[in-house]
C-alpha atoms as a PDB file:
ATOM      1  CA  UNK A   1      30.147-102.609  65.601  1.00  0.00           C
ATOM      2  CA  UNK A   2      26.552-103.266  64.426  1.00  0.00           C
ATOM      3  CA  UNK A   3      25.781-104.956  61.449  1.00  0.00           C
ATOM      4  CA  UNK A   4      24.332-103.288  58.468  1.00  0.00           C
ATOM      5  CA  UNK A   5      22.016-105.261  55.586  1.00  0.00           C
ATOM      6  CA  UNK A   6      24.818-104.659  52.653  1.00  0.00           C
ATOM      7  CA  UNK A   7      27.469-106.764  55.168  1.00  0.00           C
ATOM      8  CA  UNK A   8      24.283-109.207  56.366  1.00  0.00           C
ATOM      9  CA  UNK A   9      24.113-109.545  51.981  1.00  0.00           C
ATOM     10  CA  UNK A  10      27.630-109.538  51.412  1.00  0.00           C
ATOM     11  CA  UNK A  11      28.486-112.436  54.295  1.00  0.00           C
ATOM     12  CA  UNK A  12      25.283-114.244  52.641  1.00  0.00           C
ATOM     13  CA  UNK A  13      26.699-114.438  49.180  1.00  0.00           C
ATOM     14  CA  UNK A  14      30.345-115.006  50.462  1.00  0.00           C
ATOM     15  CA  UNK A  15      28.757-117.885  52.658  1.00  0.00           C
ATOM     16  CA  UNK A  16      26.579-119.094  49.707  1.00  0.00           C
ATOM     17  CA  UNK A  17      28.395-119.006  46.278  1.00  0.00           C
ATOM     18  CA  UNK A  18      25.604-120.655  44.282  1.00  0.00           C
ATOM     19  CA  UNK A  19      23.149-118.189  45.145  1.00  0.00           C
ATOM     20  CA  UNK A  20      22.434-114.890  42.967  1.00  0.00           C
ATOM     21  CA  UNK A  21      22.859-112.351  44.910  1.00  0.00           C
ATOM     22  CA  UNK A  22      19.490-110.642  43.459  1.00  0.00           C
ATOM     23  CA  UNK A  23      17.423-113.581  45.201  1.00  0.00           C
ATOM     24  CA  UNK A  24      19.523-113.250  48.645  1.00  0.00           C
ATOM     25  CA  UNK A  25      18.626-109.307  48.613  1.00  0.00           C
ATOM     26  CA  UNK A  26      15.057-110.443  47.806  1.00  0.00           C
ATOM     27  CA  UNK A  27      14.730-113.353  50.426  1.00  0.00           C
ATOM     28  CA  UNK A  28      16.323-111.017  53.033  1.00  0.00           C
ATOM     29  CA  UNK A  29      13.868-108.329  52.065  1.00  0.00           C
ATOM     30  CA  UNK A  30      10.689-110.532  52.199  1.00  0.00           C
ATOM     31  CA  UNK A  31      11.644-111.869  56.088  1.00  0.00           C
ATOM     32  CA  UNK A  32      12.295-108.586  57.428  1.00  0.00           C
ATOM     33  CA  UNK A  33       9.360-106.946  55.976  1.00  0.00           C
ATOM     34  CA  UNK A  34       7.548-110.020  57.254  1.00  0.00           C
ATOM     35  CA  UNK A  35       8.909-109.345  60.618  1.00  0.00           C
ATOM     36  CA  UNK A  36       7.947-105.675  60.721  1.00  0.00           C
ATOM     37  CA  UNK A  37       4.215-106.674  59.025  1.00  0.00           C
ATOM     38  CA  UNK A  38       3.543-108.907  62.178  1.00  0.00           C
ATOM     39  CA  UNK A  39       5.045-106.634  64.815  1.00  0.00           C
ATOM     40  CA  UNK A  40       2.492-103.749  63.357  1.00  0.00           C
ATOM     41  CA  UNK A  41      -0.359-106.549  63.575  1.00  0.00           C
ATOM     42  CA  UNK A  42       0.495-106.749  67.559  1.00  0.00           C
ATOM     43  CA  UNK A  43       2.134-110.187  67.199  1.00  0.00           C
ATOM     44  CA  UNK A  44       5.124-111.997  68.625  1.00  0.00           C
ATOM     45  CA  UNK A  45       7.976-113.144  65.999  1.00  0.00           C
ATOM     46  CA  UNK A  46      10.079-116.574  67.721  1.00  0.00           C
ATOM     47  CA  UNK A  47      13.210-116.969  65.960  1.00  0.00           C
ATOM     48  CA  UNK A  48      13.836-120.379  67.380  1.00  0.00           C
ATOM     49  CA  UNK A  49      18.198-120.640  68.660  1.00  0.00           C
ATOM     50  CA  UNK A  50      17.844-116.723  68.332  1.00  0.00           C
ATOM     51  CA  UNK A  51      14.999-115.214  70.535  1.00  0.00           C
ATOM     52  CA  UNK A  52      11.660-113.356  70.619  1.00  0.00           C
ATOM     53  CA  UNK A  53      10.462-110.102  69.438  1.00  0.00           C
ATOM     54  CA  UNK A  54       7.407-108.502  70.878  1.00  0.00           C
ATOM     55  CA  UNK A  55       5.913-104.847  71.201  1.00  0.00           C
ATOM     56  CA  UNK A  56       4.845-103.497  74.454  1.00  0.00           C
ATOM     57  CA  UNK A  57       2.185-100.521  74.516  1.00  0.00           C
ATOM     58  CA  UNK A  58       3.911 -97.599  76.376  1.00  0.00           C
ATOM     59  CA  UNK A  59       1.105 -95.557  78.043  1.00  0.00           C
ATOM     60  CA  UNK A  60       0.544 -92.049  77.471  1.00  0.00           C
ATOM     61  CA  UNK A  61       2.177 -89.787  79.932  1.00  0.00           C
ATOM     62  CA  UNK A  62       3.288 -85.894  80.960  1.00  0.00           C
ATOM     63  CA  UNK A  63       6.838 -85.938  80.558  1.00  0.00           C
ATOM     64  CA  UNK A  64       9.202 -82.586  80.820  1.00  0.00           C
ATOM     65  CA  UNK A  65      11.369 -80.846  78.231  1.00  0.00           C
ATOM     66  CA  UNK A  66      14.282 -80.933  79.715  1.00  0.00           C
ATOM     67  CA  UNK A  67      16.363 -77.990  78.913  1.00  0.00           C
ATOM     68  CA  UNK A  68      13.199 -76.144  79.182  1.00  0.00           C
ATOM     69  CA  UNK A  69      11.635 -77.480  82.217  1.00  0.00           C
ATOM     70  CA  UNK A  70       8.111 -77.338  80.194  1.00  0.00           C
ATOM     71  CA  UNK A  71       5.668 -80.301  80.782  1.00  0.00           C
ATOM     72  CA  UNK A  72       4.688 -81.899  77.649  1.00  0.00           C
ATOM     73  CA  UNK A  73       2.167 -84.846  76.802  1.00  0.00           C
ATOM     74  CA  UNK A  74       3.343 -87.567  75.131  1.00  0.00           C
ATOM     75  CA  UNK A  75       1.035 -90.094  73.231  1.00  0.00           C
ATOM     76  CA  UNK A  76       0.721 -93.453  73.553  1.00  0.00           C
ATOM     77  CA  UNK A  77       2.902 -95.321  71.543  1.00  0.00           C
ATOM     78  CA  UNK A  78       3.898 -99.338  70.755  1.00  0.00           C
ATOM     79  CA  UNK A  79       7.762-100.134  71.475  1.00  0.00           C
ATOM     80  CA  UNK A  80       9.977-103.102  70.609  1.00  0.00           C
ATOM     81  CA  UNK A  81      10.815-105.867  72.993  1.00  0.00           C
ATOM     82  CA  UNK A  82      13.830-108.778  72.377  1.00  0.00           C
ATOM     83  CA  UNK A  83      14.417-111.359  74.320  1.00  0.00           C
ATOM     84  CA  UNK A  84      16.946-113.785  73.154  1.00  0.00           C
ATOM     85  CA  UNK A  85      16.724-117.630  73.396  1.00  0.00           C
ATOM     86  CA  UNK A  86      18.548-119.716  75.519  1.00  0.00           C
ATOM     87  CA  UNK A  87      21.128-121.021  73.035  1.00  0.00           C
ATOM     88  CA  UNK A  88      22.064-117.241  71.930  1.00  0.00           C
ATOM     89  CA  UNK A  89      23.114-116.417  75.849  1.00  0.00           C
ATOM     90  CA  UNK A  90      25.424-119.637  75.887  1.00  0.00           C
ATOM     91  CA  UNK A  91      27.045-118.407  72.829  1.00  0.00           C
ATOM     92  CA  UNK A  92      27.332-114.992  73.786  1.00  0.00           C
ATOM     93  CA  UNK A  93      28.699-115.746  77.258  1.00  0.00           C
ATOM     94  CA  UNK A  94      31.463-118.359  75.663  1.00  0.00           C
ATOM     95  CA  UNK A  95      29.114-121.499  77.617  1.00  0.00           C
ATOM     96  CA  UNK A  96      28.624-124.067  74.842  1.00  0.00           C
ATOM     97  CA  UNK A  97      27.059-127.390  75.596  1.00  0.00           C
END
């Protein structure tokens, strides 16, 4: 099950009471858009205890239709890369330290 940004707010608030929940939707808001700002710019984003996103330029190429069999060009475009920290693989594979 992935998470979506109304559980991401609602876990927030539940976690911290004192906080409106106006200025957790706002603060959550602000980092992601930060994230996607710098990621556009060509830049890496470290998370530290989390991991690393980067973007990776995909190079143009002829690729086919497949259920047509017709060769079609497709552009050059930037994709998304993650690589997750250390810490996040020893948590995810149950090997705490």
């Amino acid at each position: 099950m992935a998470i979506v940004k109304s559980k991401l707010l609602k876990q927030l608030s539940q976690n911290f009471p004192n906080f409106y929940k106006k200025d957790l939707l706002k603060t959550t808001e602000i980092i992601l858009e930060e994230i996607k700002r710098t990621l556009r710019r060509g830049e890496r984003v470290e998370l530290r205890g989390f991991g690393v996103f980067s973007t990776n330029k995909q190079k143009a190429r002829i690729s086919r239709n497949p259920k047509t069999g017709e060769k079609v060009h497709t552009p050059e475009k930037k994709t998304i890369h993650f690589k997750m920290s250390k810490d996040l693989f020893n948590k995810l594979n149950n090997e705490e330290e």
